[in-house]
PDB file of N, CA and C in Angstrom:
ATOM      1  N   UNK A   1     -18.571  68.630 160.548  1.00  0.00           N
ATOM      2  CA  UNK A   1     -17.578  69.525 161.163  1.00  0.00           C
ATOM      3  C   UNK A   1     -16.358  69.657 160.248  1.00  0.00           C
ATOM      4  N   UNK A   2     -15.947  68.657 159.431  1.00  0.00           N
ATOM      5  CA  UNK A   2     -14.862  68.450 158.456  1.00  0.00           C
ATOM      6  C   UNK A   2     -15.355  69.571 157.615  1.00  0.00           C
ATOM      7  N   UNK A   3     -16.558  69.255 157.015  1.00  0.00           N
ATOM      8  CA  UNK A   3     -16.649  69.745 155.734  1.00  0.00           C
ATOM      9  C   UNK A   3     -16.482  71.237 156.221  1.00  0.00           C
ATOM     10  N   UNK A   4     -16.880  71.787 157.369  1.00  0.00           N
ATOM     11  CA  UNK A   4     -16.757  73.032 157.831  1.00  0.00           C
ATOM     12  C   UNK A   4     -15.787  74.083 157.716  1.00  0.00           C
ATOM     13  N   UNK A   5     -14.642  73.054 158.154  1.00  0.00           N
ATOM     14  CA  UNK A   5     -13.244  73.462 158.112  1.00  0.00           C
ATOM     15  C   UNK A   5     -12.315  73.483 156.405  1.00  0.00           C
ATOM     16  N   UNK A   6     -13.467  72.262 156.042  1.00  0.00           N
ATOM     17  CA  UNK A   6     -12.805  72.824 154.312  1.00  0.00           C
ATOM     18  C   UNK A   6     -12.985  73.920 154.003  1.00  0.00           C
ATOM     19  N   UNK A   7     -14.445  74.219 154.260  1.00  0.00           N
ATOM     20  CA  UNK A   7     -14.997  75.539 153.405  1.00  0.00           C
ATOM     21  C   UNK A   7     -14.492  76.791 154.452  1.00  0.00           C
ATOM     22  N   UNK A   8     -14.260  76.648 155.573  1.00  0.00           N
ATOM     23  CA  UNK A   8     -13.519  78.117 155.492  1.00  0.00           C
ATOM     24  C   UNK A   8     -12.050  78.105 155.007  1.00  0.00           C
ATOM     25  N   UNK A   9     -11.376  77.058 154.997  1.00  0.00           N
ATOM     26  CA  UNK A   9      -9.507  76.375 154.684  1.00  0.00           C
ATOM     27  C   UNK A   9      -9.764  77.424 153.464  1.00  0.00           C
ATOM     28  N   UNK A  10     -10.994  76.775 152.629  1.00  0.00           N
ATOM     29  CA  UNK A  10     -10.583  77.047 150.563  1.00  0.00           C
ATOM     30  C   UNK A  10     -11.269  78.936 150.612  1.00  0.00           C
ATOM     31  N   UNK A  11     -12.342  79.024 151.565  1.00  0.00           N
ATOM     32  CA  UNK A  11     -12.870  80.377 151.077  1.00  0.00           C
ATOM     33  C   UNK A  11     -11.298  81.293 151.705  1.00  0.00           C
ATOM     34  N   UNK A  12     -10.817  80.995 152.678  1.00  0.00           N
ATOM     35  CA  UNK A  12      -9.316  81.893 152.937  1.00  0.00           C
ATOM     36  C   UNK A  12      -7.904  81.468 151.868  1.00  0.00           C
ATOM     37  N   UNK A  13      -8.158  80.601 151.430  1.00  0.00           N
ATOM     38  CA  UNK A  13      -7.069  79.966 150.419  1.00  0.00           C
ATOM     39  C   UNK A  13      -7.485  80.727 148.933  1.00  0.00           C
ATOM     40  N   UNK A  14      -8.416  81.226 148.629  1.00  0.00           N
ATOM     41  CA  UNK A  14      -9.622  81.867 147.468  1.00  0.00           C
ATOM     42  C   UNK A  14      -9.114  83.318 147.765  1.00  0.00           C
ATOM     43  N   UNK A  15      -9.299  83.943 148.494  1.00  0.00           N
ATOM     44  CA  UNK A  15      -9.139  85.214 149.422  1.00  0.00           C
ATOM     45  C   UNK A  15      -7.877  85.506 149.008  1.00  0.00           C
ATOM     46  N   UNK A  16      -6.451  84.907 149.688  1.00  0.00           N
ATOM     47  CA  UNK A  16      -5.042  84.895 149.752  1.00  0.00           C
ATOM     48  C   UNK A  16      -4.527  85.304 148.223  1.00  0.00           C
ATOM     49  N   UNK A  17      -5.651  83.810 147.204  1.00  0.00           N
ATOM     50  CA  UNK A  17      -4.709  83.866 146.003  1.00  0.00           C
ATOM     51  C   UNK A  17      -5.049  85.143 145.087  1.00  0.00           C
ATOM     52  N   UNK A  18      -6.629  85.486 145.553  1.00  0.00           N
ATOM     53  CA  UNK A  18      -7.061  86.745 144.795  1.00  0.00           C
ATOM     54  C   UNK A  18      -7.010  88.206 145.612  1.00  0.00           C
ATOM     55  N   UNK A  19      -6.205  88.340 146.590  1.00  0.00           N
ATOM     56  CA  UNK A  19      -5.167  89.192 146.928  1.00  0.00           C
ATOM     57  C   UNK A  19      -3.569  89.734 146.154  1.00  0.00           C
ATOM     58  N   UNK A  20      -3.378  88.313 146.092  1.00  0.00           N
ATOM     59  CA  UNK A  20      -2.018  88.337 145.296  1.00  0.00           C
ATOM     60  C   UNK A  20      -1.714  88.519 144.120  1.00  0.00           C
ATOM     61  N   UNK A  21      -3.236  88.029 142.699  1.00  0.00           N
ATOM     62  CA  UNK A  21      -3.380  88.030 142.083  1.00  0.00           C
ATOM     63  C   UNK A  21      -3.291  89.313 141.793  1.00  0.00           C
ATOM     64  N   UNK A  22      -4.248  90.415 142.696  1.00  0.00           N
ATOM     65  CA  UNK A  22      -4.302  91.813 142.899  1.00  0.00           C
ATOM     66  C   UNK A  22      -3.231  92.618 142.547  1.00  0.00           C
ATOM     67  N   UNK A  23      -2.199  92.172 143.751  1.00  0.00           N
ATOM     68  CA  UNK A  23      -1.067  92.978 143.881  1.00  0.00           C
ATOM     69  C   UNK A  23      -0.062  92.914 142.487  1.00  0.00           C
ATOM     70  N   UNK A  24      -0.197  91.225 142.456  1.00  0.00           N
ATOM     71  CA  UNK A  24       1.092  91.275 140.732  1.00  0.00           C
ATOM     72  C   UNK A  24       0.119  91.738 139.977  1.00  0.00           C
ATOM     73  N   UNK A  25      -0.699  92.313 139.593  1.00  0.00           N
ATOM     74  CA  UNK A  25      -1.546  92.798 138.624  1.00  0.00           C
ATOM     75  C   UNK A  25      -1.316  94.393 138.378  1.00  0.00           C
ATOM     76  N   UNK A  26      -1.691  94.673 139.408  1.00  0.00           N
ATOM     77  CA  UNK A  26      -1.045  96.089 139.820  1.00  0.00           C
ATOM     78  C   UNK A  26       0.085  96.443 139.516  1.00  0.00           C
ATOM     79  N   UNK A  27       1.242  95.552 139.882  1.00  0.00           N
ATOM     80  CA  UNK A  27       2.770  96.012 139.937  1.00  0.00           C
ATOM     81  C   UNK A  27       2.801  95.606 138.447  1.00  0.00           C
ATOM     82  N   UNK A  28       2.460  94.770 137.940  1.00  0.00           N
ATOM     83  CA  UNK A  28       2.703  94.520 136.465  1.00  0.00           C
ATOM     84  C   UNK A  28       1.833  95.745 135.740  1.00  0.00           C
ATOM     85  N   UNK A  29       0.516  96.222 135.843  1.00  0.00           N
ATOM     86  CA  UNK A  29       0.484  97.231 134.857  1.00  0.00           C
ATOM     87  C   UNK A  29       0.995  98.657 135.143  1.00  0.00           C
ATOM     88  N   UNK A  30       1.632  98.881 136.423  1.00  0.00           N
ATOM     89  CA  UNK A  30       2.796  99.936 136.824  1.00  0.00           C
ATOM     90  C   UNK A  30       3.914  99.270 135.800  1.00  0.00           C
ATOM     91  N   UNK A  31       4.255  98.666 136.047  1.00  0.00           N
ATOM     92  CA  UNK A  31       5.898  98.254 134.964  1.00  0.00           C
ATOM     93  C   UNK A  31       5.372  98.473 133.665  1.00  0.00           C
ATOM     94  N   UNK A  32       4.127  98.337 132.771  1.00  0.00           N
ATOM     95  CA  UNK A  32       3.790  98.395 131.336  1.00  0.00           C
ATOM     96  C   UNK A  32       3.462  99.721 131.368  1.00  0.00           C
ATOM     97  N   UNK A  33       3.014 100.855 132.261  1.00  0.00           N
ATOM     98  CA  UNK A  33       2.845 102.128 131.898  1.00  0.00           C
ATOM     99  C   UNK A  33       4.270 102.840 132.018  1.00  0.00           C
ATOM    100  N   UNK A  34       5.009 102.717 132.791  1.00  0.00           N
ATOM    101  CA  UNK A  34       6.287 102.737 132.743  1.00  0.00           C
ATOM    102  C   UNK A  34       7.250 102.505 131.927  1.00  0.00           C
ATOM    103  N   UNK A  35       7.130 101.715 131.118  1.00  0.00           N
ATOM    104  CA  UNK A  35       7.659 100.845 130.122  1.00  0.00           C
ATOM    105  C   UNK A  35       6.863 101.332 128.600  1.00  0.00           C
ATOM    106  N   UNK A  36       5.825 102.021 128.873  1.00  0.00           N
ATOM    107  CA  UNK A  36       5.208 102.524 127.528  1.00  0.00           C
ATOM    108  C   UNK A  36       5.149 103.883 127.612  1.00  0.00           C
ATOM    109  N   UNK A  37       5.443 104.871 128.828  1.00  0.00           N
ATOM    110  CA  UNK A  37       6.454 106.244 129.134  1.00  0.00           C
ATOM    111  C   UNK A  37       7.936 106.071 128.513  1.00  0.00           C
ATOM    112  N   UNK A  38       8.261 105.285 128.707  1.00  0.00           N
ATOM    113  CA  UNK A  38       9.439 105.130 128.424  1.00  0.00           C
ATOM    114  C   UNK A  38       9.794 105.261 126.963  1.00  0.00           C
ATOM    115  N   UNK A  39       9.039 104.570 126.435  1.00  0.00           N
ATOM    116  CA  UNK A  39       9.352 104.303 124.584  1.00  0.00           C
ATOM    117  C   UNK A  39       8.748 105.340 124.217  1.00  0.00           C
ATOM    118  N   UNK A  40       7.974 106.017 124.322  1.00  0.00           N
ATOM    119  CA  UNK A  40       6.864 107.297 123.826  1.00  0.00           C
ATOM    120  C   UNK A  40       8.278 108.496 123.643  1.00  0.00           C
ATOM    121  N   UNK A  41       9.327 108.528 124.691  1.00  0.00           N
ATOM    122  CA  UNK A  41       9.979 109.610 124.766  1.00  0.00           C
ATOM    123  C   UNK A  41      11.122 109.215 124.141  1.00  0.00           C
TER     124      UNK A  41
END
């Protein structure tokens, strides 16, 4: 029953961090296309 509760704890803890990972990924290559608009002009 333990081990149960690990494996859903880490598969939603897995989930969360590669959500987030997502989002600063995103917002960071918005700031480098932005940032490479920028110098072009």
């Amino acid at each position: 029953m333990m081990l149960y509760f690990c494996a859903i704890f880490l598969t939603n803890a897995y989930e969360y961090m590669y959500d987030v990972y997502i989002h600063y990924l995103a917002l960071h290559v918005q700031n480098i296309a932005m940032w490479i608009m920028h110098s072009l002009h």
